[in-house]
PDB file of N, CA and C in Angstrom:
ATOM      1  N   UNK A   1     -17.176   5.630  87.864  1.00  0.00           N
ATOM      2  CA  UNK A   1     -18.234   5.373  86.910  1.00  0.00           C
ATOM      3  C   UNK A   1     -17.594   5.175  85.535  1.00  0.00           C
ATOM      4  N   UNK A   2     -18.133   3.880  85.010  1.00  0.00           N
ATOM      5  CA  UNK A   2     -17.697   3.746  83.488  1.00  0.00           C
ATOM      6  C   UNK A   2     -18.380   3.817  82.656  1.00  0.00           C
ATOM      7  N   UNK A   3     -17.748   5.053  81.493  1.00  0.00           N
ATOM      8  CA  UNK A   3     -19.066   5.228  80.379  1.00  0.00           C
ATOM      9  C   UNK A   3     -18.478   4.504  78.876  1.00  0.00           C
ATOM     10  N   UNK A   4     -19.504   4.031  78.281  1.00  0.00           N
ATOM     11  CA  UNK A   4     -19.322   2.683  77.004  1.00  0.00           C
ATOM     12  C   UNK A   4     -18.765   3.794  76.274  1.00  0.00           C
ATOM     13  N   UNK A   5     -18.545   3.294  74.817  1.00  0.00           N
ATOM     14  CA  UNK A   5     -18.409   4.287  73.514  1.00  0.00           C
ATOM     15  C   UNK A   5     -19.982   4.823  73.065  1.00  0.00           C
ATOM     16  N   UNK A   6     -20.290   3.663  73.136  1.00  0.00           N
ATOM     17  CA  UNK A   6     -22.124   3.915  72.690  1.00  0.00           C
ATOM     18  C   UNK A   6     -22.822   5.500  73.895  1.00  0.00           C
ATOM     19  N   UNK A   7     -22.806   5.227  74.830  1.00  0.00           N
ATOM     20  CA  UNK A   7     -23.168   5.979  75.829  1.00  0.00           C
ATOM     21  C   UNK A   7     -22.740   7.438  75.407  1.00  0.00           C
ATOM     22  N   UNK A   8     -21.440   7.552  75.514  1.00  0.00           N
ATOM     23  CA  UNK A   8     -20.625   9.158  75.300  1.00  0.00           C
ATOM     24  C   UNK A   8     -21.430   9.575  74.200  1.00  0.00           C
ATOM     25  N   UNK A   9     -21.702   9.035  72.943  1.00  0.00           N
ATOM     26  CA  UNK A   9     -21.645   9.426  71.639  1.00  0.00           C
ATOM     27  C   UNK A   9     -22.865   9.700  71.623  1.00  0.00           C
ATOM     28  N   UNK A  10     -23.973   9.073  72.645  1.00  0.00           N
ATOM     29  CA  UNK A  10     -25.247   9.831  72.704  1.00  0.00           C
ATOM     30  C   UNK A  10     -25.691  10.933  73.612  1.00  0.00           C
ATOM     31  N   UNK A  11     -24.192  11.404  74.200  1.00  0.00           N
ATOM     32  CA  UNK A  11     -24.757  12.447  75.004  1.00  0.00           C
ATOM     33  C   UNK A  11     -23.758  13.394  74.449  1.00  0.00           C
ATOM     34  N   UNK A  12     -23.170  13.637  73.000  1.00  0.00           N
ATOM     35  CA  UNK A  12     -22.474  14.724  72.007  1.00  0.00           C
ATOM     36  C   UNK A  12     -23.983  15.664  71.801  1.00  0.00           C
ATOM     37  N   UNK A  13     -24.202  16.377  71.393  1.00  0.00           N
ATOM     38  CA  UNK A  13     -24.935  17.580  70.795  1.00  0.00           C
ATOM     39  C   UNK A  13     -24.975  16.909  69.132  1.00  0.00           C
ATOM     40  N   UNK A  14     -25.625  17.247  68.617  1.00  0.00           N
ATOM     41  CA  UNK A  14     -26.130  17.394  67.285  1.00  0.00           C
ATOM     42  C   UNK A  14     -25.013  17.589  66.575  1.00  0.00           C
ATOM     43  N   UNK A  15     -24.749  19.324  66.936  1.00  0.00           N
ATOM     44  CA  UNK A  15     -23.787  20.313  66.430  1.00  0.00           C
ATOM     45  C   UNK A  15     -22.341  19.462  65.803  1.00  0.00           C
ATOM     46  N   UNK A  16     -21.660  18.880  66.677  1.00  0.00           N
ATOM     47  CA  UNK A  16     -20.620  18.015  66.138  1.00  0.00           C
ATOM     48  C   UNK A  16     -20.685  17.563  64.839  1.00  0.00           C
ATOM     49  N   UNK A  17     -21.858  16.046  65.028  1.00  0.00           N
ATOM     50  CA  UNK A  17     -21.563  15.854  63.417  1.00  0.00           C
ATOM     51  C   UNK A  17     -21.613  16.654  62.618  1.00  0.00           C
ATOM     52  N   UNK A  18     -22.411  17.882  62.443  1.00  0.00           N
ATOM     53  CA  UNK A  18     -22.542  18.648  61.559  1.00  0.00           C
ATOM     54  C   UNK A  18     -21.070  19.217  61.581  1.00  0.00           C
ATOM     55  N   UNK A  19     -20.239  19.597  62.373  1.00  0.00           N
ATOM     56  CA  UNK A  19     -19.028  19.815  61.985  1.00  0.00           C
ATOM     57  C   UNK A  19     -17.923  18.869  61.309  1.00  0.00           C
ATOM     58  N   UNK A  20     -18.183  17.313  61.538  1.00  0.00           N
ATOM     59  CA  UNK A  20     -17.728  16.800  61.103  1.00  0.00           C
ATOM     60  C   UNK A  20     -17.843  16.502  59.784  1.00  0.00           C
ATOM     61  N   UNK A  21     -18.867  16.678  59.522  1.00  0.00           N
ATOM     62  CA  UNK A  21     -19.762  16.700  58.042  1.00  0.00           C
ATOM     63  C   UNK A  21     -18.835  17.862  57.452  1.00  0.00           C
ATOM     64  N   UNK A  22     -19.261  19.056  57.708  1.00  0.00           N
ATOM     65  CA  UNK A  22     -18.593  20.182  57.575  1.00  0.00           C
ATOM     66  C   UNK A  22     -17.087  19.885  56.354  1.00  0.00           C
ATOM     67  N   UNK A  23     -16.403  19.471  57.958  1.00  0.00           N
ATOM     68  CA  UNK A  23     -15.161  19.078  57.942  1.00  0.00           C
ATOM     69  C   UNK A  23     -14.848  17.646  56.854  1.00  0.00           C
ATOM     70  N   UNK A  24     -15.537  17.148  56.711  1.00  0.00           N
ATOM     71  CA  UNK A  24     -15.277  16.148  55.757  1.00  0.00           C
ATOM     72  C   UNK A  24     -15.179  16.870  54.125  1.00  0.00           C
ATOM     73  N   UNK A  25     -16.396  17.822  53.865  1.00  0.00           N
ATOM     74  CA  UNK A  25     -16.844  18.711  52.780  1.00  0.00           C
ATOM     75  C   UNK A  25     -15.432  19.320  52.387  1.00  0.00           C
ATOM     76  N   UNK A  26     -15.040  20.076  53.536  1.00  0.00           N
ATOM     77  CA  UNK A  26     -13.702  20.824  53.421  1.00  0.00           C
ATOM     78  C   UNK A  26     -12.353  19.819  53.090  1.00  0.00           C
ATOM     79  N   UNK A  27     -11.954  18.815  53.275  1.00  0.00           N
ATOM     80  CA  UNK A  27     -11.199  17.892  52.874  1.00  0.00           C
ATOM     81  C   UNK A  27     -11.552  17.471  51.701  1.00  0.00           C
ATOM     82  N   UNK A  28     -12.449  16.873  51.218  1.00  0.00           N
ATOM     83  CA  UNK A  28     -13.081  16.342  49.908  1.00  0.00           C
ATOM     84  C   UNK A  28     -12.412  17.453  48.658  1.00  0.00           C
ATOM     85  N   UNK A  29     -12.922  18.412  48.829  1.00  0.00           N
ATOM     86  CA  UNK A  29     -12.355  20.054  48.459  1.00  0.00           C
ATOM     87  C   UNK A  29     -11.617  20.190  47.855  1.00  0.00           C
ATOM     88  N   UNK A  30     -10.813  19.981  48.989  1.00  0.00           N
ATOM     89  CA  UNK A  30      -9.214  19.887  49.108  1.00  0.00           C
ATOM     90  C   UNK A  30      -8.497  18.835  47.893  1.00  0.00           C
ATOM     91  N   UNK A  31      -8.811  18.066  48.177  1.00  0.00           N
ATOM     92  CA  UNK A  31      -8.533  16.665  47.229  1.00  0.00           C
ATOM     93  C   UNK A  31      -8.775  16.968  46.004  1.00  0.00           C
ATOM     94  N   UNK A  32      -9.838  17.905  45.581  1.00  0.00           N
ATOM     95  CA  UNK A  32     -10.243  18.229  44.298  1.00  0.00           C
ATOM     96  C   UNK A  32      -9.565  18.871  43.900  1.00  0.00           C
ATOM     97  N   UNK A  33      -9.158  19.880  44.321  1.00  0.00           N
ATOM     98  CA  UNK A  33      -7.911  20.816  44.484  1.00  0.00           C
ATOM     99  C   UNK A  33      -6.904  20.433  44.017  1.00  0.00           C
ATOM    100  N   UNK A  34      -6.138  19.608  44.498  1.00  0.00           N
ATOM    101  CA  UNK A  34      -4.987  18.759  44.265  1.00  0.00           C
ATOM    102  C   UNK A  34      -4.943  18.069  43.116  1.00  0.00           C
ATOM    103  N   UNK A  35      -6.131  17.453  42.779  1.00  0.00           N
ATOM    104  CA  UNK A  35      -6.331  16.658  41.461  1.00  0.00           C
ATOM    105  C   UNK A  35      -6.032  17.497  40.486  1.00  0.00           C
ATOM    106  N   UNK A  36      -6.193  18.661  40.254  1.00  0.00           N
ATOM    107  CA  UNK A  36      -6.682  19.733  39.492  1.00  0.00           C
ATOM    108  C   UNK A  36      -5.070  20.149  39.184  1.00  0.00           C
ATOM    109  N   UNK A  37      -4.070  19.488  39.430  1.00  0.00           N
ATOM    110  CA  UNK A  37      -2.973  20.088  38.631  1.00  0.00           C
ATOM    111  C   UNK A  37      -2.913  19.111  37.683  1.00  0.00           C
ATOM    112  N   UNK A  38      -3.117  17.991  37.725  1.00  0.00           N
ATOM    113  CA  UNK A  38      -2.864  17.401  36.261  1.00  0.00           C
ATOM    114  C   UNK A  38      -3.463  17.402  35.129  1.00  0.00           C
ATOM    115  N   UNK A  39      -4.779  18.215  35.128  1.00  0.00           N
ATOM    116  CA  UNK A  39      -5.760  19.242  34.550  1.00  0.00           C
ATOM    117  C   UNK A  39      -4.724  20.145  33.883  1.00  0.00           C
ATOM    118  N   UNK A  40      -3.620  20.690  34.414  1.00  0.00           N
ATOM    119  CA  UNK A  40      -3.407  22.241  34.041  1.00  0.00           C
ATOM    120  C   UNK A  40      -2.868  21.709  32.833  1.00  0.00           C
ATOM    121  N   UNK A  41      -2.560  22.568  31.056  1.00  0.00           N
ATOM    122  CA  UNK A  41      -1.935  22.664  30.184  1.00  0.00           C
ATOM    123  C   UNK A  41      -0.964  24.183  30.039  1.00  0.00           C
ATOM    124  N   UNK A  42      -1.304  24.617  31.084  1.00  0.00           N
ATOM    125  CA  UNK A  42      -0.215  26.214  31.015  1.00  0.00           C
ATOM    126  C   UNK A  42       1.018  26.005  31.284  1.00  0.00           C
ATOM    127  N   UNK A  43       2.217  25.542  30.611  1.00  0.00           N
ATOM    128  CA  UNK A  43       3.469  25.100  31.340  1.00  0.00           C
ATOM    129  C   UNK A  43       3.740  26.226  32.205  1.00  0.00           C
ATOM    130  N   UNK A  44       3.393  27.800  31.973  1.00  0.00           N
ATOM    131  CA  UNK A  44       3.760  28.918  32.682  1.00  0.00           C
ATOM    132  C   UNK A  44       3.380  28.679  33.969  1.00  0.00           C
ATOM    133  N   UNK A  45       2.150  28.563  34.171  1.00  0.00           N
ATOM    134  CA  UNK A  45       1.177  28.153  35.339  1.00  0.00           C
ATOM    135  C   UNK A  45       2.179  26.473  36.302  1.00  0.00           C
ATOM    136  N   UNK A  46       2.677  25.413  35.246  1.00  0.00           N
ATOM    137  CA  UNK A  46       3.043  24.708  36.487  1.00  0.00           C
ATOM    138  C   UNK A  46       4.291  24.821  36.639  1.00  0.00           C
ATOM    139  N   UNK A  47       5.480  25.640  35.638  1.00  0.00           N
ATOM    140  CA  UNK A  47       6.674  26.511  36.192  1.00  0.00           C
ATOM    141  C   UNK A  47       6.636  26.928  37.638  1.00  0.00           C
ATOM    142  N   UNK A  48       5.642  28.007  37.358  1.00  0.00           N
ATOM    143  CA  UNK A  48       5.500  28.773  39.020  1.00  0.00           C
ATOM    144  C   UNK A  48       4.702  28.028  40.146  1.00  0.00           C
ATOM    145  N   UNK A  49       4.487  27.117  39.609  1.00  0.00           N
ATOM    146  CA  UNK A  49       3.973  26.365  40.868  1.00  0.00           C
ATOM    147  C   UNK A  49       4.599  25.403  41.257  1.00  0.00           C
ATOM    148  N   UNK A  50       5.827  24.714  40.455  1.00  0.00           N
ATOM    149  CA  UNK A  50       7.255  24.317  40.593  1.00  0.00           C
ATOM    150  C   UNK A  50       7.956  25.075  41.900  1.00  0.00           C
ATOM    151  N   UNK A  51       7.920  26.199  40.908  1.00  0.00           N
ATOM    152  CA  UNK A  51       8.829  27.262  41.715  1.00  0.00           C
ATOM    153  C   UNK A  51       8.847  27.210  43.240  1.00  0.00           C
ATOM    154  N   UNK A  52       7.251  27.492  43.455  1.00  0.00           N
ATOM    155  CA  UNK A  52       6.416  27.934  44.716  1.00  0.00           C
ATOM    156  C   UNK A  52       7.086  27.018  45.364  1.00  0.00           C
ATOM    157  N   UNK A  53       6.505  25.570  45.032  1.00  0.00           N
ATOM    158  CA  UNK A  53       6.949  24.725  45.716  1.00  0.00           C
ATOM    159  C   UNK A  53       8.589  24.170  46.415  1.00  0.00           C
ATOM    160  N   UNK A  54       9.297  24.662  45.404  1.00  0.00           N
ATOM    161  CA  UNK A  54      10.652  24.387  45.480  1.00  0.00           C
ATOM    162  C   UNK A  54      11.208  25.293  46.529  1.00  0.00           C
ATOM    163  N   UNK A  55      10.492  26.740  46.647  1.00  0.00           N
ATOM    164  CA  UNK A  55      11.019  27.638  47.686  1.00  0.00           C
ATOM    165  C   UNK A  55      10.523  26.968  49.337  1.00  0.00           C
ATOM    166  N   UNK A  56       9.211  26.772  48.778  1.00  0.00           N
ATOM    167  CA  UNK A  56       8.680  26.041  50.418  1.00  0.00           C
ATOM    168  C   UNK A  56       9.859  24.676  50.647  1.00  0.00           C
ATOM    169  N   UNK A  57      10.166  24.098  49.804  1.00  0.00           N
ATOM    170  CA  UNK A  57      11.090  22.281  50.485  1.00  0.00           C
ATOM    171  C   UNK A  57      12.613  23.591  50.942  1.00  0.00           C
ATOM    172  N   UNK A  58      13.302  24.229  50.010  1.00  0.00           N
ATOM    173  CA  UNK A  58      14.201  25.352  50.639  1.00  0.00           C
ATOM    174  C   UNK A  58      13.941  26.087  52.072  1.00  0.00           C
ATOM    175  N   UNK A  59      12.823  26.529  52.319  1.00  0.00           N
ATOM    176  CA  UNK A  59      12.047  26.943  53.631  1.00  0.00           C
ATOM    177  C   UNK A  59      12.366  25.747  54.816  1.00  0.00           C
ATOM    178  N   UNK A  60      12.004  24.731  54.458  1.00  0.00           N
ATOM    179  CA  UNK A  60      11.826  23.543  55.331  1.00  0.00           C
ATOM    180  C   UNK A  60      13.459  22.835  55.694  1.00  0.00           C
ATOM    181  N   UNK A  61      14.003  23.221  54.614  1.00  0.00           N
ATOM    182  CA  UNK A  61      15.371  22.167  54.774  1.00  0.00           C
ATOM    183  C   UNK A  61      16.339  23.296  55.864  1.00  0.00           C
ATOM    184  N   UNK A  62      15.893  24.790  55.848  1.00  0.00           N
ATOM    185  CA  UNK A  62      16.853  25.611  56.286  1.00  0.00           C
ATOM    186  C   UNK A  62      16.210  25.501  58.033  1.00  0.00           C
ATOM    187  N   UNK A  63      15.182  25.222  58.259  1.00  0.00           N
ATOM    188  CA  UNK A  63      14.390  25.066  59.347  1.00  0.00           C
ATOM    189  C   UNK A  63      14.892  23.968  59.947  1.00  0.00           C
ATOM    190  N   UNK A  64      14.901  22.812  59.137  1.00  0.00           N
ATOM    191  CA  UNK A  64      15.639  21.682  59.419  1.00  0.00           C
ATOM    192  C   UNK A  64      17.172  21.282  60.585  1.00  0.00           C
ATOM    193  N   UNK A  65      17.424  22.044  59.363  1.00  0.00           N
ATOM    194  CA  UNK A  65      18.881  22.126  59.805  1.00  0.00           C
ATOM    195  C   UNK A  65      19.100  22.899  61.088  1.00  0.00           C
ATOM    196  N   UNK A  66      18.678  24.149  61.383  1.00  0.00           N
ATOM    197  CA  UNK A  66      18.382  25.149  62.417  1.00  0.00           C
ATOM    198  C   UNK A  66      17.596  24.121  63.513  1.00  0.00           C
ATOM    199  N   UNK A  67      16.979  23.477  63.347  1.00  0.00           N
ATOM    200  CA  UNK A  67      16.635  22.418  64.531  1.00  0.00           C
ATOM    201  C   UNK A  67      17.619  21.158  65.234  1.00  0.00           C
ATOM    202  N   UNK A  68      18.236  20.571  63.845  1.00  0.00           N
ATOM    203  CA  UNK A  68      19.585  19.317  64.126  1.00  0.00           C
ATOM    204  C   UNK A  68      20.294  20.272  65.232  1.00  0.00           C
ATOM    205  N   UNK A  69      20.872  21.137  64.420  1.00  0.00           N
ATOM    206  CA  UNK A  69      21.856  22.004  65.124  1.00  0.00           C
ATOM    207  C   UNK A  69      21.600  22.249  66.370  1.00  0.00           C
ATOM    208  N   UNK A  70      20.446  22.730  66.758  1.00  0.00           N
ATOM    209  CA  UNK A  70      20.168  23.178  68.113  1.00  0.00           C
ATOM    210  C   UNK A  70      19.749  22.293  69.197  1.00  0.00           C
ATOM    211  N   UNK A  71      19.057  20.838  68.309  1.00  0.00           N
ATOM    212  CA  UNK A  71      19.399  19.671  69.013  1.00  0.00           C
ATOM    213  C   UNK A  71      20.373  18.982  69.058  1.00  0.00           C
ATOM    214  N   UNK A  72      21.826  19.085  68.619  1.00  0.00           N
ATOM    215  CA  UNK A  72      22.916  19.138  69.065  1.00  0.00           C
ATOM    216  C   UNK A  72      23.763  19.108  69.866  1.00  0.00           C
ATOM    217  N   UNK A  73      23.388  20.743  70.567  1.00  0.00           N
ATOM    218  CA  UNK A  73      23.794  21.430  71.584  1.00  0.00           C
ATOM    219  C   UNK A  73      23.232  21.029  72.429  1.00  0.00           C
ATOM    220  N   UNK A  74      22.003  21.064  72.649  1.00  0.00           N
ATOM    221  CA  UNK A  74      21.031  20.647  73.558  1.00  0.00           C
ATOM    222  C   UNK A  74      21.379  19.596  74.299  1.00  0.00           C
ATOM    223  N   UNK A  75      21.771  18.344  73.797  1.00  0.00           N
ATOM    224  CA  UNK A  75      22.089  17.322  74.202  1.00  0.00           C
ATOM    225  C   UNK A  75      23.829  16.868  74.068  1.00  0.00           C
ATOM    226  N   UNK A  76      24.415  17.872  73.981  1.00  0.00           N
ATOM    227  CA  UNK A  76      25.706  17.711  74.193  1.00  0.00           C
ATOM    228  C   UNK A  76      25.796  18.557  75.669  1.00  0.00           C
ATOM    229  N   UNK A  77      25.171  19.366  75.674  1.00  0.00           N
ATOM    230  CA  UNK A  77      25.240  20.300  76.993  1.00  0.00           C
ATOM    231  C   UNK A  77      24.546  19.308  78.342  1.00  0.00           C
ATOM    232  N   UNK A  78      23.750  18.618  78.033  1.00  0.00           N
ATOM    233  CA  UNK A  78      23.094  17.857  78.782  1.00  0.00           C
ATOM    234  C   UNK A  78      24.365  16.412  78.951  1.00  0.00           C
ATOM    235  N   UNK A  79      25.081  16.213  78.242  1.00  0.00           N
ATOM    236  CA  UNK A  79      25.733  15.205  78.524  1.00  0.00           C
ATOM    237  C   UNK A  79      27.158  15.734  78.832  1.00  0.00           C
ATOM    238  N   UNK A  80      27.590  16.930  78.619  1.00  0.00           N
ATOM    239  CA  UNK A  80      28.649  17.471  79.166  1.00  0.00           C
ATOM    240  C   UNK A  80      28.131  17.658  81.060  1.00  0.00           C
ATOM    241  N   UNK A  81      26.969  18.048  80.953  1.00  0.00           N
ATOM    242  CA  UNK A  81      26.477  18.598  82.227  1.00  0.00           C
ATOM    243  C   UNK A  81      26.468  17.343  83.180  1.00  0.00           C
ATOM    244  N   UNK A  82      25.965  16.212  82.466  1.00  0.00           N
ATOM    245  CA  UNK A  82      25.829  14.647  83.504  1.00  0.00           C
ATOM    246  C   UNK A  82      27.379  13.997  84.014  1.00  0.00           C
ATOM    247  N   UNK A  83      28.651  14.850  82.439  1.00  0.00           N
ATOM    248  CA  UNK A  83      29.651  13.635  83.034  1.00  0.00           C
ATOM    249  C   UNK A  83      30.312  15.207  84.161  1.00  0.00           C
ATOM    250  N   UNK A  84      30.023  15.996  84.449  1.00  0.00           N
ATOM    251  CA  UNK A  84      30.378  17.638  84.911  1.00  0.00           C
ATOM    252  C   UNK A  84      30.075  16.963  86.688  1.00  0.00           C
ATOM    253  N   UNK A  85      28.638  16.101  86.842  1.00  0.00           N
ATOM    254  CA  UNK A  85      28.213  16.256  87.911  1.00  0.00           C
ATOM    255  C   UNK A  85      28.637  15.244  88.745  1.00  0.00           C
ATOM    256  N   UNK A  86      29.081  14.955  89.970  1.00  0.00           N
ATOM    257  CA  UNK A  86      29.510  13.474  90.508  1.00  0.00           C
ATOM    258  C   UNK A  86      29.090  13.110  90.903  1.00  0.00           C
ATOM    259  N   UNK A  87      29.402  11.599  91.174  1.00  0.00           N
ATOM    260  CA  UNK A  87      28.689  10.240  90.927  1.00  0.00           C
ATOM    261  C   UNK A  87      27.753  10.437  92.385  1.00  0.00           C
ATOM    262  N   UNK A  88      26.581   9.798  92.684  1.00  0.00           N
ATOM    263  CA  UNK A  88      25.450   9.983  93.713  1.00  0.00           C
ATOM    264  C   UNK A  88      26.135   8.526  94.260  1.00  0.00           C
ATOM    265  N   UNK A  89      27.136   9.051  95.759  1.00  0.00           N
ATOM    266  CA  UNK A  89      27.172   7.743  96.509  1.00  0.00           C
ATOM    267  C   UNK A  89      26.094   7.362  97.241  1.00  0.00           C
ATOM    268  N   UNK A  90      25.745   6.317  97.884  1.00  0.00           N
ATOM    269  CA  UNK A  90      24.577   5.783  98.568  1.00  0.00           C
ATOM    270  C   UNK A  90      25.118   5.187  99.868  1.00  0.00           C
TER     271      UNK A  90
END
Protein backbone atom coordinates (compact mmCIF):
# COMPACT_ATOMS: atom_id res chain seq x y z
CA UNK A 1 0.00 0.00 0.00
CA UNK A 2 1.16 3.50 -1.03
CA UNK A 3 0.51 6.48 1.08
CA UNK A 4 0.85 10.26 -0.80
CA UNK A 5 2.52 13.14 1.33
CA UNK A 6 -0.96 14.72 1.40
CA UNK A 7 -2.54 11.51 2.95
CA UNK A 8 0.18 10.92 5.96
CA UNK A 9 -0.06 14.59 6.95
CA UNK A 10 -3.78 14.19 7.44
CA UNK A 11 -3.67 11.38 9.56
CA UNK A 12 -0.73 13.39 12.15
CA UNK A 13 -2.77 14.49 15.36
CA UNK A 14 -3.23 18.14 15.89
CA UNK A 15 -0.65 17.96 18.73
CA UNK A 16 2.42 18.06 16.28
CA UNK A 17 1.96 21.27 14.71
CA UNK A 18 1.50 22.72 17.86
CA UNK A 19 4.89 21.41 18.66
CA UNK A 20 6.22 22.58 15.76
CA UNK A 21 4.85 25.94 16.36
CA UNK A 22 6.23 25.50 19.77
CA UNK A 23 9.47 24.70 18.35
CA UNK A 24 9.68 27.38 15.88
CA UNK A 25 8.86 30.06 19.04
CA UNK A 26 11.89 28.44 20.76
CA UNK A 27 14.33 29.04 17.78
CA UNK A 28 13.03 32.55 16.93
CA UNK A 29 14.19 33.10 20.78
CA UNK A 30 17.12 31.90 20.25
CA UNK A 31 18.04 34.19 17.37
CA UNK A 32 17.03 37.04 19.56
CA UNK A 33 19.38 35.92 21.89
CA UNK A 34 22.20 35.96 19.68
CA UNK A 35 21.37 39.32 18.22
CA UNK A 36 21.55 40.70 21.61
CA UNK A 37 25.37 40.74 21.83
CA UNK A 38 25.85 43.51 19.60
CA UNK A 39 23.44 45.37 21.94
CA UNK A 40 25.97 44.84 24.79
CA UNK A 41 28.22 48.19 25.77
CA UNK A 42 29.87 46.38 28.98
CA UNK A 43 33.36 45.57 27.54
CA UNK A 44 33.53 43.50 31.02
CA UNK A 45 30.43 41.58 30.00
CA UNK A 46 31.88 40.77 26.27
CA UNK A 47 35.57 40.01 27.81
CA UNK A 48 33.93 37.09 29.62
CA UNK A 49 31.96 36.06 27.05
CA UNK A 50 35.15 36.08 24.83
CA UNK A 51 36.58 34.14 27.40
CA UNK A 52 33.63 31.59 27.72
CA UNK A 53 33.82 31.13 24.35
CA UNK A 54 37.48 30.71 23.77
CA UNK A 55 37.52 27.90 26.54
CA UNK A 56 34.61 26.02 24.67
CA UNK A 57 36.80 26.20 20.78
CA UNK A 58 39.93 24.87 23.53
CA UNK A 59 37.28 22.11 24.72
CA UNK A 60 36.58 21.16 21.10
CA UNK A 61 40.11 21.27 19.58
CA UNK A 62 41.39 18.87 22.57
CA UNK A 63 38.33 16.51 21.68
CA UNK A 64 39.40 16.84 18.25
CA UNK A 65 42.51 15.76 18.37
CA UNK A 66 41.61 12.76 20.91
CA UNK A 67 39.36 11.58 17.99
CA UNK A 68 42.20 11.99 14.79
CA UNK A 69 44.33 10.08 17.07
CA UNK A 70 42.12 7.31 17.83
CA UNK A 71 41.04 7.26 14.29
CA UNK A 72 44.45 6.63 13.48
CA UNK A 73 44.89 3.60 15.21
CA UNK A 74 41.75 2.38 14.31
CA UNK A 75 42.52 2.19 10.85
CA UNK A 76 46.07 1.42 10.95
CA UNK A 77 45.15 -1.67 13.03
CA UNK A 78 42.59 -2.52 10.48
CA UNK A 79 45.11 -2.27 7.72
CA UNK A 80 47.93 -3.89 9.61
CA UNK A 81 45.22 -6.63 10.34
CA UNK A 82 44.17 -6.98 6.28
CA UNK A 83 47.96 -7.08 5.08
CA UNK A 84 48.45 -9.78 8.61
CA UNK A 85 45.67 -11.99 6.89
CA UNK A 86 46.29 -14.21 3.60
CA UNK A 87 45.27 -13.84 0.42
CA UNK A 88 41.53 -15.85 -0.08
CA UNK A 89 42.55 -18.45 -2.90
CA UNK A 90 39.51 -19.56 -4.99
Amino acid sequence: MTFYKSQVEEVKPAKDKKEKKHKKEKKEKSKEKKEQVGEITDAAKLRAKLEKIDAKIDDLKKTKQEIVARLLELEETATNAAAAAPPASG
